[in-house]
PDB file of N, CA and C in Angstrom:
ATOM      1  N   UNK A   1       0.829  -1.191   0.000  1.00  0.00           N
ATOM      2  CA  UNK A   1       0.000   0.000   0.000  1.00  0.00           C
ATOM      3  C   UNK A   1       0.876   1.260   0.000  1.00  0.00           C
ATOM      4  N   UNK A   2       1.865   1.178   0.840  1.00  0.00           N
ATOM      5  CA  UNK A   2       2.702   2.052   0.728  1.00  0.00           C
ATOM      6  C   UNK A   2       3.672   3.055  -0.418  1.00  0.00           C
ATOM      7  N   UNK A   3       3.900   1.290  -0.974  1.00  0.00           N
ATOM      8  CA  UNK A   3       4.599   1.455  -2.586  1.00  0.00           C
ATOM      9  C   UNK A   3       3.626   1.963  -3.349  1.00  0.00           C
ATOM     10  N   UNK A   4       2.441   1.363  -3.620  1.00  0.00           N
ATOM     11  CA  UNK A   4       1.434   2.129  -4.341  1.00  0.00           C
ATOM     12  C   UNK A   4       1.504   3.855  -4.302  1.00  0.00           C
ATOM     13  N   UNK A   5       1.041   4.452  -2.952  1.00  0.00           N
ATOM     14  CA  UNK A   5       0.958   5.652  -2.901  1.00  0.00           C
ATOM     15  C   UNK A   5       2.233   6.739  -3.546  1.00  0.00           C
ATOM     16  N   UNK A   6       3.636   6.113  -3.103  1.00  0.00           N
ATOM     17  CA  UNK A   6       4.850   6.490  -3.942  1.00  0.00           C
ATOM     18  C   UNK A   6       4.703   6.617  -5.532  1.00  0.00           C
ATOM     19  N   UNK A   7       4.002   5.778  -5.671  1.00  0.00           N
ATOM     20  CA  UNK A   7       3.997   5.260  -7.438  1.00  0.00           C
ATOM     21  C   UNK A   7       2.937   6.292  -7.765  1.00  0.00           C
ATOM     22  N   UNK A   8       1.831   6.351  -6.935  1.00  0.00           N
ATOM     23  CA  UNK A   8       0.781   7.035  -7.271  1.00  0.00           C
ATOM     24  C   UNK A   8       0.817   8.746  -7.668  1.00  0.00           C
ATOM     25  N   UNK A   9       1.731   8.973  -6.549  1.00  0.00           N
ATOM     26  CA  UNK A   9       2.132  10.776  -6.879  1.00  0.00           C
ATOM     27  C   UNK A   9       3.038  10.656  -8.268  1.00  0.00           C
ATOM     28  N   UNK A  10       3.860   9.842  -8.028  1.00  0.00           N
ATOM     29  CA  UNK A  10       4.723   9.802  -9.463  1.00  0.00           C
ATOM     30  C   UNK A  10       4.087   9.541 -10.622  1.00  0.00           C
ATOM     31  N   UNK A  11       2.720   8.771 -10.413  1.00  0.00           N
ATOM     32  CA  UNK A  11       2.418   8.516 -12.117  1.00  0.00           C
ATOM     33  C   UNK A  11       0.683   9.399 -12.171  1.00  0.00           C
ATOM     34  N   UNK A  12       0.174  10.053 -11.239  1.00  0.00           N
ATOM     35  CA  UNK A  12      -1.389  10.802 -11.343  1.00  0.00           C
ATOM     36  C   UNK A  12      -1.143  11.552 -12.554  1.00  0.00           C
ATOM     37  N   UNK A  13       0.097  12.360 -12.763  1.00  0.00           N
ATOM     38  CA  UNK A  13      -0.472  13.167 -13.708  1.00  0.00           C
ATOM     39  C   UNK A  13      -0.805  12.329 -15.552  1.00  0.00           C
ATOM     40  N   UNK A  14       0.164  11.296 -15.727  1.00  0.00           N
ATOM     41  CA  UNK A  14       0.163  10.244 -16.312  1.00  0.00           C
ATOM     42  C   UNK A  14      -1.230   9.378 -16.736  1.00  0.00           C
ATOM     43  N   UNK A  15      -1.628   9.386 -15.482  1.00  0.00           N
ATOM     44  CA  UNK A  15      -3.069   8.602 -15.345  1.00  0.00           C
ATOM     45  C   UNK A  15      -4.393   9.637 -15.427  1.00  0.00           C
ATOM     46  N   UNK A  16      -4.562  10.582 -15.391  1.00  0.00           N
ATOM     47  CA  UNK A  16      -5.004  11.634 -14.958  1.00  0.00           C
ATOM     48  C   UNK A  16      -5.284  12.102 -16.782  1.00  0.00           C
ATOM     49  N   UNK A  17      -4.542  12.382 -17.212  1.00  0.00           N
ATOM     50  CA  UNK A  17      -4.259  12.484 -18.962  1.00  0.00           C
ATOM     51  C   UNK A  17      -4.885  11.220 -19.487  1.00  0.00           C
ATOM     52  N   UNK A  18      -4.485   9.860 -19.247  1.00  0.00           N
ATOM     53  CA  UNK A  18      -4.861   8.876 -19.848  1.00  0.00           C
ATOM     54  C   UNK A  18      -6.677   8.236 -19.562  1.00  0.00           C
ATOM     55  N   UNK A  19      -7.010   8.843 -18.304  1.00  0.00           N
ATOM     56  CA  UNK A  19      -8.162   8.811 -18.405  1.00  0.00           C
ATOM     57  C   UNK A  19      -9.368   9.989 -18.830  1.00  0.00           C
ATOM     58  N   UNK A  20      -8.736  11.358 -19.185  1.00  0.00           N
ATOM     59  CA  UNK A  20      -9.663  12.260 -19.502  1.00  0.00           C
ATOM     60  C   UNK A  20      -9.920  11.896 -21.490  1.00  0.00           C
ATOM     61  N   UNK A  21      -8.635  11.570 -21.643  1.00  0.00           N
ATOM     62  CA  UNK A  21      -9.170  10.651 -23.008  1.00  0.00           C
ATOM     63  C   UNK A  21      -8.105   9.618 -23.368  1.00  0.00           C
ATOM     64  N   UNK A  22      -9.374   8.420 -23.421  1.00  0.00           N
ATOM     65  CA  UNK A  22      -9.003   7.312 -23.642  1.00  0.00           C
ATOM     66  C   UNK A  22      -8.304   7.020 -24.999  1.00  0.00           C
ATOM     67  N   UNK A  23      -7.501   6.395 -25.083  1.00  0.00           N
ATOM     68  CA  UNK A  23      -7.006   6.440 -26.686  1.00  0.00           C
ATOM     69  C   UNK A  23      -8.025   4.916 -27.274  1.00  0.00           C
ATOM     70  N   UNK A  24      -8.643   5.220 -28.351  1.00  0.00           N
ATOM     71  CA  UNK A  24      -9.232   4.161 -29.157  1.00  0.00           C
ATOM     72  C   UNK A  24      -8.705   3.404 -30.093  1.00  0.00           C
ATOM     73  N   UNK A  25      -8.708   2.160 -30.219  1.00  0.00           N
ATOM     74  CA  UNK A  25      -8.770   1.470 -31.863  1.00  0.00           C
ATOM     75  C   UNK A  25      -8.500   2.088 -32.664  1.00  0.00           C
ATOM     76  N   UNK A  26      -8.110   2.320 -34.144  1.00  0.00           N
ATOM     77  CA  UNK A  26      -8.226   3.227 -35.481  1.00  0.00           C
ATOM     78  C   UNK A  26      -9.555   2.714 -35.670  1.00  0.00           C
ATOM     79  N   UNK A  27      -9.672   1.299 -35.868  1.00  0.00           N
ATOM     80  CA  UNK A  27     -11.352   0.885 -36.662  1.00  0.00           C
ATOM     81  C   UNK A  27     -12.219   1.507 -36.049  1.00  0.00           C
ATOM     82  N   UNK A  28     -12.412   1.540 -34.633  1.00  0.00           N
ATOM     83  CA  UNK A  28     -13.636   1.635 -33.931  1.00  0.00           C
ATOM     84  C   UNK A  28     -13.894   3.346 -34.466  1.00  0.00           C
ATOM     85  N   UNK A  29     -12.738   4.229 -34.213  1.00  0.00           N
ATOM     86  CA  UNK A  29     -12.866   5.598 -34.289  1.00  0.00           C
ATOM     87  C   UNK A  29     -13.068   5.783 -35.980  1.00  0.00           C
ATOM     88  N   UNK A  30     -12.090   5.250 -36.615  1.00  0.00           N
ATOM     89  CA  UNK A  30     -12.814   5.253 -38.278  1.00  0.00           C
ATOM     90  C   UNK A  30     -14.410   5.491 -38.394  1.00  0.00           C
ATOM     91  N   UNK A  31     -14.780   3.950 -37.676  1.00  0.00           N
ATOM     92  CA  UNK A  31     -16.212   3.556 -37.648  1.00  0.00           C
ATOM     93  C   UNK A  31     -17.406   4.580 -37.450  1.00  0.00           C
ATOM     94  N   UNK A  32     -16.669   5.051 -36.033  1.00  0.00           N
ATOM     95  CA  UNK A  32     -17.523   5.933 -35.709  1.00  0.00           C
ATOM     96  C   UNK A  32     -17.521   7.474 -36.425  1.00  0.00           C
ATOM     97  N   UNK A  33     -16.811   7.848 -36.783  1.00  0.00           N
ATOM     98  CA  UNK A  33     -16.380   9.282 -37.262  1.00  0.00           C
ATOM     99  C   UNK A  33     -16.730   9.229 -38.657  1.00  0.00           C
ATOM    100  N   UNK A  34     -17.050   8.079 -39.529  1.00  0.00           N
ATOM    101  CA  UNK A  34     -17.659   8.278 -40.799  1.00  0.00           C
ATOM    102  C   UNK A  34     -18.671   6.724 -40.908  1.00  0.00           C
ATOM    103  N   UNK A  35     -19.475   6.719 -40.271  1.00  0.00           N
ATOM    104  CA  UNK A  35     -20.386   5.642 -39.581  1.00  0.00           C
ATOM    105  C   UNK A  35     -20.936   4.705 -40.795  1.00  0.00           C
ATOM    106  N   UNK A  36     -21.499   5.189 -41.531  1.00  0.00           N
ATOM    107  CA  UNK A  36     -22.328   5.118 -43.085  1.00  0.00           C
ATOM    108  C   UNK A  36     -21.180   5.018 -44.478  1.00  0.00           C
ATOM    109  N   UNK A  37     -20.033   6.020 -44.413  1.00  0.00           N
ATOM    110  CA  UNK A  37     -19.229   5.527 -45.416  1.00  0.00           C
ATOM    111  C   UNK A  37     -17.639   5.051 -45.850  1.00  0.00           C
ATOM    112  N   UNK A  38     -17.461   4.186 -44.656  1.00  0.00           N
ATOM    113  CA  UNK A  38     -16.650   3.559 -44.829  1.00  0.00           C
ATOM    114  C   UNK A  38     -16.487   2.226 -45.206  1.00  0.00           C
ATOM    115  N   UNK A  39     -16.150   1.530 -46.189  1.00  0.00           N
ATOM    116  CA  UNK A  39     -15.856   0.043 -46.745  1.00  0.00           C
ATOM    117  C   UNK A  39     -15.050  -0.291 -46.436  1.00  0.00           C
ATOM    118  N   UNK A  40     -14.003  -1.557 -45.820  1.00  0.00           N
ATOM    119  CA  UNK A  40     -13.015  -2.358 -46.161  1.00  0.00           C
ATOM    120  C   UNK A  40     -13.306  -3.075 -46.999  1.00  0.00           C
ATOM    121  N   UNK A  41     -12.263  -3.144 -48.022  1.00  0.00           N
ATOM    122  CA  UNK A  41     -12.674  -4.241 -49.043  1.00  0.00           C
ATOM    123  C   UNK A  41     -11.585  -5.599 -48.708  1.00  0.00           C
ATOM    124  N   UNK A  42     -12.079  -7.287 -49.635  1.00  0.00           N
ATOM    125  CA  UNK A  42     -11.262  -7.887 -49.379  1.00  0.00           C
ATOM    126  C   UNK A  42     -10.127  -7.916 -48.983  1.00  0.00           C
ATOM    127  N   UNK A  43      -8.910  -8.446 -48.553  1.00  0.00           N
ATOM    128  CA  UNK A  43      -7.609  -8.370 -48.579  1.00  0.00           C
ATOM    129  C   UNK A  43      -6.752  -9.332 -49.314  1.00  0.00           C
ATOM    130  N   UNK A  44      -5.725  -8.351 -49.947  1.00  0.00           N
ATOM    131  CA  UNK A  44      -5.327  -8.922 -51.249  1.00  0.00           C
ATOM    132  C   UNK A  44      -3.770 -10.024 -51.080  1.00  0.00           C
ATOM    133  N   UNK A  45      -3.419 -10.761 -51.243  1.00  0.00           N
ATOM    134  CA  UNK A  45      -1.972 -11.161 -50.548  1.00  0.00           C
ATOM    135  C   UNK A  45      -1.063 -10.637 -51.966  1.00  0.00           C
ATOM    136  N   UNK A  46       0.023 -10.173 -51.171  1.00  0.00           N
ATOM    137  CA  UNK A  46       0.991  -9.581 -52.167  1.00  0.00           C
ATOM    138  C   UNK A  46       2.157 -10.828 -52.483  1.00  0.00           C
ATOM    139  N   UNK A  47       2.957 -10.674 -53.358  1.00  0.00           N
ATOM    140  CA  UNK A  47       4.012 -11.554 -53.510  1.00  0.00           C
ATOM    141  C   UNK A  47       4.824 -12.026 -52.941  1.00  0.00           C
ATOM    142  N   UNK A  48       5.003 -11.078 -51.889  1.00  0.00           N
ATOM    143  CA  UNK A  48       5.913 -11.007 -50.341  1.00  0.00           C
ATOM    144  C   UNK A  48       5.241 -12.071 -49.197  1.00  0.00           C
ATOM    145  N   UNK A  49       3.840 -11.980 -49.599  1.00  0.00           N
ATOM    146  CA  UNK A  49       3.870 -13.118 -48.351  1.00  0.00           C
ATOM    147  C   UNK A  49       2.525 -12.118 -47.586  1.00  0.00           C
ATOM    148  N   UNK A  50       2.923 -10.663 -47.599  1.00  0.00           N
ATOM    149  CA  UNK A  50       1.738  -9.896 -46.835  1.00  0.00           C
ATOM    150  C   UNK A  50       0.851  -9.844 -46.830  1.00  0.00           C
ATOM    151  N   UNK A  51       0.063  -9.033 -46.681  1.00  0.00           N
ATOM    152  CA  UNK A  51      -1.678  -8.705 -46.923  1.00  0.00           C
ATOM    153  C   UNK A  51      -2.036  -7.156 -47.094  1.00  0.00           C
ATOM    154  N   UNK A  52      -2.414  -6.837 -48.316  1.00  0.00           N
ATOM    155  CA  UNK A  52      -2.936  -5.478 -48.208  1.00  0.00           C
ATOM    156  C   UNK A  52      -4.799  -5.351 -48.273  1.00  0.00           C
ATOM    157  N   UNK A  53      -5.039  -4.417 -47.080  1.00  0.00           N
ATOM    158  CA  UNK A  53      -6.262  -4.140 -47.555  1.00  0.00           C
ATOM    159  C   UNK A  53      -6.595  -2.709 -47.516  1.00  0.00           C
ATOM    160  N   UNK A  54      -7.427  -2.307 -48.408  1.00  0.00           N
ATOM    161  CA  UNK A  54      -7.771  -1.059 -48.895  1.00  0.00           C
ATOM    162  C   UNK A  54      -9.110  -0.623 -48.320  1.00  0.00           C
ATOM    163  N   UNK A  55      -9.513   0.643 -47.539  1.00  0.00           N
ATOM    164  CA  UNK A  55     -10.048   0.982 -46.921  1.00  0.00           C
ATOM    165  C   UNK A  55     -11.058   2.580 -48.382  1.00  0.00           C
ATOM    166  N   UNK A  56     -12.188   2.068 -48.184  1.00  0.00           N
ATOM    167  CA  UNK A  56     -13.005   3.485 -49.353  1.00  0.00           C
ATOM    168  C   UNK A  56     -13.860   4.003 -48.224  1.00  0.00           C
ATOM    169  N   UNK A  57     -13.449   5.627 -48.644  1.00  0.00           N
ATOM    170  CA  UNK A  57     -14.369   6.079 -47.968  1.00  0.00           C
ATOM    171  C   UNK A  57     -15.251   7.230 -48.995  1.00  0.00           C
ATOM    172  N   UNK A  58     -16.625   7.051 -48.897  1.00  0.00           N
ATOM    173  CA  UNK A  58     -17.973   8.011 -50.104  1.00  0.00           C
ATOM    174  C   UNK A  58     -18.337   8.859 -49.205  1.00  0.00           C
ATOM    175  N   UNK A  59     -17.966   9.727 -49.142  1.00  0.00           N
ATOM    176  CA  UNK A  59     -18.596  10.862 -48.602  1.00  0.00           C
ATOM    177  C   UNK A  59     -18.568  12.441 -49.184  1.00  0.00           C
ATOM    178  N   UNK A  60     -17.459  13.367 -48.048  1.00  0.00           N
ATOM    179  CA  UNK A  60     -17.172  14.273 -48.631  1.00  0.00           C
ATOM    180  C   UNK A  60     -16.163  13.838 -49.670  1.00  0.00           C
ATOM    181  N   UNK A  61     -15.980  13.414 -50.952  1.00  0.00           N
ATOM    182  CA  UNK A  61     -15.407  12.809 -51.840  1.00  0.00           C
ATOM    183  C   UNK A  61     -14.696  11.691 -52.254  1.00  0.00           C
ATOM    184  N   UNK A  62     -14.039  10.673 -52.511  1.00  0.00           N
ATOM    185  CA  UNK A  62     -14.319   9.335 -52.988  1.00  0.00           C
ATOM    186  C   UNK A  62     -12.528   9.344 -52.387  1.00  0.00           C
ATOM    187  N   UNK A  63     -12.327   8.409 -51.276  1.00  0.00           N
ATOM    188  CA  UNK A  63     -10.884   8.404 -50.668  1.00  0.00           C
ATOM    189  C   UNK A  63     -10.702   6.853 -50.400  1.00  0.00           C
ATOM    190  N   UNK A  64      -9.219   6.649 -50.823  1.00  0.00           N
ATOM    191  CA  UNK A  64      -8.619   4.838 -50.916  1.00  0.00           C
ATOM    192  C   UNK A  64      -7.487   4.825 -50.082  1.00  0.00           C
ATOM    193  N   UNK A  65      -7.590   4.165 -48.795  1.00  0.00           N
ATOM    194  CA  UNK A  65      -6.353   4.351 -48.168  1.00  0.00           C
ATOM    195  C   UNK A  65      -6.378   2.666 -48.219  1.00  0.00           C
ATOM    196  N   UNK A  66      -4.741   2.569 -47.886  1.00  0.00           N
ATOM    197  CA  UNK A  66      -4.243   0.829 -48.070  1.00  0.00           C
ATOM    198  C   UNK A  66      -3.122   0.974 -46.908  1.00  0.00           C
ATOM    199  N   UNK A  67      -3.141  -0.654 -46.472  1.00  0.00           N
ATOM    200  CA  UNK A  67      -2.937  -0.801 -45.390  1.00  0.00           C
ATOM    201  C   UNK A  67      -2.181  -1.941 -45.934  1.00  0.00           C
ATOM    202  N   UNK A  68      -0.900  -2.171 -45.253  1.00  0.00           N
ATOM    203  CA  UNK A  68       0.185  -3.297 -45.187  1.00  0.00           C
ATOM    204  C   UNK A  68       0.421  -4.170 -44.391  1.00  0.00           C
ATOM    205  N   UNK A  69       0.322  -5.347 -44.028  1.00  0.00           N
ATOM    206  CA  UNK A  69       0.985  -5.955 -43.425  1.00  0.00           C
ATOM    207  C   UNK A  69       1.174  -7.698 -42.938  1.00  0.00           C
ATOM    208  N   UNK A  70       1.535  -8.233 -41.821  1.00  0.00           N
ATOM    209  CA  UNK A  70       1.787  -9.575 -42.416  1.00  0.00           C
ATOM    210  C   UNK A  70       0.384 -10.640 -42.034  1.00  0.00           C
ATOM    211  N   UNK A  71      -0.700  -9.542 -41.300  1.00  0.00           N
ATOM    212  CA  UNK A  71      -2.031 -10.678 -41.222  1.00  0.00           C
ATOM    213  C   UNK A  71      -3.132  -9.099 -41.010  1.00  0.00           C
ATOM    214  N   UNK A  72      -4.483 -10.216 -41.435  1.00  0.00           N
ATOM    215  CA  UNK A  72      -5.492  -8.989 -41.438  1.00  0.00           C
ATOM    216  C   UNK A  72      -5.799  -8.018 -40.810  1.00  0.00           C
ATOM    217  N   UNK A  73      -5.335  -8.385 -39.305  1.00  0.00           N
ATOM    218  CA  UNK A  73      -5.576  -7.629 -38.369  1.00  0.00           C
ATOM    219  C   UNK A  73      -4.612  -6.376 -38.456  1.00  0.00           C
ATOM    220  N   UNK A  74      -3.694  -6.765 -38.710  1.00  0.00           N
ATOM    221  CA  UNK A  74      -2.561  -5.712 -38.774  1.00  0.00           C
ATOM    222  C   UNK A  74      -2.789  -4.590 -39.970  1.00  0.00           C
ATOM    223  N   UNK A  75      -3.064  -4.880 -40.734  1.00  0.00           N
ATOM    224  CA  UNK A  75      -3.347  -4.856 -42.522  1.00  0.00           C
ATOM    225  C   UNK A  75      -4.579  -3.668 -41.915  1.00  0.00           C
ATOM    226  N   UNK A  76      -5.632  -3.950 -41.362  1.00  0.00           N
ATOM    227  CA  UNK A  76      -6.697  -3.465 -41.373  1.00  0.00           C
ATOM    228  C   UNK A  76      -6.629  -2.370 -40.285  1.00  0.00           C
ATOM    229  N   UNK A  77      -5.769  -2.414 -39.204  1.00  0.00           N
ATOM    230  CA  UNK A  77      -5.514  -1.148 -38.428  1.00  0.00           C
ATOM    231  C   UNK A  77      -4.858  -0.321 -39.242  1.00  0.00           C
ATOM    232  N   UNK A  78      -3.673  -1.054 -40.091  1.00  0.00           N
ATOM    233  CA  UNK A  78      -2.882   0.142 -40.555  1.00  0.00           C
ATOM    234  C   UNK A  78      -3.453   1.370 -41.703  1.00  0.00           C
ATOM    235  N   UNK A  79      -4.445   0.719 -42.170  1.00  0.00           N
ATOM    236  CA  UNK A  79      -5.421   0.960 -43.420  1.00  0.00           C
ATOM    237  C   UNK A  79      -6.501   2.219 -42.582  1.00  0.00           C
ATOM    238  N   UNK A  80      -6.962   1.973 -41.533  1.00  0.00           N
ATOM    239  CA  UNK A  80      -7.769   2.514 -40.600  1.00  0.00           C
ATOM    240  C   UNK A  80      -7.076   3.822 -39.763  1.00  0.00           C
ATOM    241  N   UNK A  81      -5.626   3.938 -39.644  1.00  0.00           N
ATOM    242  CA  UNK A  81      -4.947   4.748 -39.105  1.00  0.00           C
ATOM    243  C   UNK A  81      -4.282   5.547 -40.423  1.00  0.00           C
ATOM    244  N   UNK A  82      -4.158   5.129 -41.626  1.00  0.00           N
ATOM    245  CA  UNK A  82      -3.743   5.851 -42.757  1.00  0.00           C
ATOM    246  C   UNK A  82      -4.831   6.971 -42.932  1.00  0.00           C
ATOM    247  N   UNK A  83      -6.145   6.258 -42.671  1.00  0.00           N
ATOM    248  CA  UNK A  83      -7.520   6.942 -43.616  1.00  0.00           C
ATOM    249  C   UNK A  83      -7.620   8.015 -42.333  1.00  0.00           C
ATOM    250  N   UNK A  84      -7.371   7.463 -41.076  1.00  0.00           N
ATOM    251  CA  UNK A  84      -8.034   8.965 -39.971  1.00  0.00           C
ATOM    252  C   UNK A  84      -7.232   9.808 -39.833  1.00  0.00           C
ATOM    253  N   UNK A  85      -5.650   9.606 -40.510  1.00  0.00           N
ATOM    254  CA  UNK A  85      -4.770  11.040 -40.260  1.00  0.00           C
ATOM    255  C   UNK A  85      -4.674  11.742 -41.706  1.00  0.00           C
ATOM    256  N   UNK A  86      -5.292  10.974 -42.652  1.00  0.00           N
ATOM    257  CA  UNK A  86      -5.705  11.664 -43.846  1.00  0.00           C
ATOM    258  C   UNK A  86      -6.990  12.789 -43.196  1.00  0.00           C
ATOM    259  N   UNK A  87      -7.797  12.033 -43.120  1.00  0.00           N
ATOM    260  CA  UNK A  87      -8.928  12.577 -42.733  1.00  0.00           C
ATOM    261  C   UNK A  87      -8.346  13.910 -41.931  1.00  0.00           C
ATOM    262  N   UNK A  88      -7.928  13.916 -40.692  1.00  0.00           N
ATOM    263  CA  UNK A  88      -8.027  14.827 -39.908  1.00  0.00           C
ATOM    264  C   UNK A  88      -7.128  15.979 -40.507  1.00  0.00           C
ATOM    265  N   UNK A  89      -5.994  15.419 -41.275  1.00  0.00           N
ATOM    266  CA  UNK A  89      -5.454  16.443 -42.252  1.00  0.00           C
ATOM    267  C   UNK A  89      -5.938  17.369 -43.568  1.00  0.00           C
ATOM    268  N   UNK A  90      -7.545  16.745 -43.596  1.00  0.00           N
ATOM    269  CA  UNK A  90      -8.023  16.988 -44.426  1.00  0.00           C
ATOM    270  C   UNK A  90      -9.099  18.066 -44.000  1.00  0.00           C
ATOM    271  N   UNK A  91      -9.866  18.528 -42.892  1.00  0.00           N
ATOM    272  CA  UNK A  91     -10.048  18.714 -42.259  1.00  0.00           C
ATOM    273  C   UNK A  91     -10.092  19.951 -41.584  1.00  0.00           C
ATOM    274  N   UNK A  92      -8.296  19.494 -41.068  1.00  0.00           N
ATOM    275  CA  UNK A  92      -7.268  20.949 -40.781  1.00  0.00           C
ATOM    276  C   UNK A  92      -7.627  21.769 -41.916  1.00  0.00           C
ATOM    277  N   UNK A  93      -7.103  21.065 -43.337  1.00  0.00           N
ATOM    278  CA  UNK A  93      -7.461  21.842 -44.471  1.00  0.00           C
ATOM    279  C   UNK A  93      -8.626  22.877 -44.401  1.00  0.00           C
ATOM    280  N   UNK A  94      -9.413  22.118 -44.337  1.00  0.00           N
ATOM    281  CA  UNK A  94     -10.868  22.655 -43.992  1.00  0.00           C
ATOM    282  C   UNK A  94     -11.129  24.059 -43.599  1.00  0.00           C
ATOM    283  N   UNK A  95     -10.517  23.785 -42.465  1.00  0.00           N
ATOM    284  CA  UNK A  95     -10.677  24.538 -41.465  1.00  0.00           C
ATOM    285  C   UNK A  95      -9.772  25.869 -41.512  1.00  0.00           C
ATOM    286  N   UNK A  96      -8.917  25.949 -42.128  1.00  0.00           N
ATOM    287  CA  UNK A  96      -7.766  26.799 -42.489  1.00  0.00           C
ATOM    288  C   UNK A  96      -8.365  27.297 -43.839  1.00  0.00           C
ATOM    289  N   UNK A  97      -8.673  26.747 -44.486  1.00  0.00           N
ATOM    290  CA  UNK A  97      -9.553  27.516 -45.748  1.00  0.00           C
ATOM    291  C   UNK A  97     -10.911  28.712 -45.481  1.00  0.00           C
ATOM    292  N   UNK A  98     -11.730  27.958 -44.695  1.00  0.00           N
ATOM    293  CA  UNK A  98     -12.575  28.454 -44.203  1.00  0.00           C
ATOM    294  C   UNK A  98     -12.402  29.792 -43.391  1.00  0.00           C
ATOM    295  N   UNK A  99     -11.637  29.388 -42.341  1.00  0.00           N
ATOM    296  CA  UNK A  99     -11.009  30.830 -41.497  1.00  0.00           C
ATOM    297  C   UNK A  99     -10.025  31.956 -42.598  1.00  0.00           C
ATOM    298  N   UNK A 100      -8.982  31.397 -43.475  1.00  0.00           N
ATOM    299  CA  UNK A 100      -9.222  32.459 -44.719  1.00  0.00           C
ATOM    300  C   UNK A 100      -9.671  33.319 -45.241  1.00  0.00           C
ATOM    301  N   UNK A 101     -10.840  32.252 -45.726  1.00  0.00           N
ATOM    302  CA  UNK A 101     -12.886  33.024 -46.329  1.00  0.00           C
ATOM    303  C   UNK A 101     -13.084  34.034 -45.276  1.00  0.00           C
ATOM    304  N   UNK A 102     -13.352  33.927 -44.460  1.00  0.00           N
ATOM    305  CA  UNK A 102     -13.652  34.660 -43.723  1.00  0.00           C
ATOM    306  C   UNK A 102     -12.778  35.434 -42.894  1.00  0.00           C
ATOM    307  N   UNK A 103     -11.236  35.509 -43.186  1.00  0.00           N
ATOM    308  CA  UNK A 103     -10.597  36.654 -42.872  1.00  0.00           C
ATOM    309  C   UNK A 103     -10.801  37.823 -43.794  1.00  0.00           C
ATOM    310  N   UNK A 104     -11.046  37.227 -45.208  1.00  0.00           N
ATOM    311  CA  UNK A 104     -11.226  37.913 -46.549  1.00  0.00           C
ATOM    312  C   UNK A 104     -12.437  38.656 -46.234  1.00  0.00           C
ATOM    313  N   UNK A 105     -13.615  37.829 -46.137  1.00  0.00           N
ATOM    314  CA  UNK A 105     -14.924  38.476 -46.068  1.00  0.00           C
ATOM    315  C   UNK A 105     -14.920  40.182 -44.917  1.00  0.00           C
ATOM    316  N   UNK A 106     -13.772  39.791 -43.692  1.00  0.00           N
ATOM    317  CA  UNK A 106     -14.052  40.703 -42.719  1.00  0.00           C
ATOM    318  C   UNK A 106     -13.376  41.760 -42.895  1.00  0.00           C
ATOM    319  N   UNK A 107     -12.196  41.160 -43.735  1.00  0.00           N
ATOM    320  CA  UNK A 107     -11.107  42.749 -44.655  1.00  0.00           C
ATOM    321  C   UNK A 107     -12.083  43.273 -46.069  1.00  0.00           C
ATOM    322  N   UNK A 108     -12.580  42.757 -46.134  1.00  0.00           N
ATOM    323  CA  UNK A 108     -13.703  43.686 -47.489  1.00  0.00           C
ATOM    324  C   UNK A 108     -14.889  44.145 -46.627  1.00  0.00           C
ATOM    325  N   UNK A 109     -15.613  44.164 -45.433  1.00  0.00           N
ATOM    326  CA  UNK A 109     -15.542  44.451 -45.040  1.00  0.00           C
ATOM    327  C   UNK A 109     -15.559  46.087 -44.462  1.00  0.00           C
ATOM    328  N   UNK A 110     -13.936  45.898 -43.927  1.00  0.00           N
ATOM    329  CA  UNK A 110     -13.267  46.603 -43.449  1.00  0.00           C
ATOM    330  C   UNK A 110     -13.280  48.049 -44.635  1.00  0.00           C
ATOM    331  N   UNK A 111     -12.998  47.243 -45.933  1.00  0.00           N
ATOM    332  CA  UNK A 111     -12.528  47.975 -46.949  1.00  0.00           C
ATOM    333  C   UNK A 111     -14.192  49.087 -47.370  1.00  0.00           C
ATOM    334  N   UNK A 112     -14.960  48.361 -47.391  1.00  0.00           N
ATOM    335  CA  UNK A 112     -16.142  49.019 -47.548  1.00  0.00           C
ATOM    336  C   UNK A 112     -16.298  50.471 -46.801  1.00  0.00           C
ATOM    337  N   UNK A 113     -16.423  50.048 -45.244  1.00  0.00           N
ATOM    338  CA  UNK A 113     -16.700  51.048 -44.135  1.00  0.00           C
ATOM    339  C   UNK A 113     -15.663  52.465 -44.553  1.00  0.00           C
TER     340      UNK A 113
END
């Protein structure tokens, strides 16, 4: 009990972070974050021995991420973690375009007055 409490001041802030957010799966968060249009399709074996599978996503426009590796499971996270840092980079995009537009809109504007 003792050792615990030692360990405990040393690792709260550690634990403290790791429980205000949990880190998820790629699939599950894929899943959830584009619920309706995401496909895995078969998985293909390459010449090497691996497995690729290719992940489509139909939505805001038609996206193919592929995933490598030496069994499905692996193959299909990596495919799932390609497509959500696309995504979130895509996104950023978004979002940086948008705030742009509307730096523009508030300097014309400006320019009017």
């Amino acid at each position: 009990n003792t050792i615990w409490k030692i360990y405990y001041r040393m690792l709260k802030p550690f634990i403290e972070k790791f429980t205000t957010k949990v880190p998820k799966s790629p699939i599950p968060e894929l899943l959830e974050r584009e619920p309706e249009t995401v496909k895995f399709e078969k998985p293909e074996r390459l010449l090497d021995g691996r497995i690729r599978v290719t992940v489509e996503i139909i939505g805001k426009g038609r996206f193919k991420f592929k995933g490598v590796g030496r069994n499905y499971r692996i193959t299909k996270n990596a495919a799932a973690k390609c497509a959500l840092k696309n995504l979130r980079r895509l996104d950023l995009m978004k979002d940086l375009f948008f705030f742009n537009e509307k730096q523009k809109h508030i300097s014309q504007i400006f320019i009017l007055l």
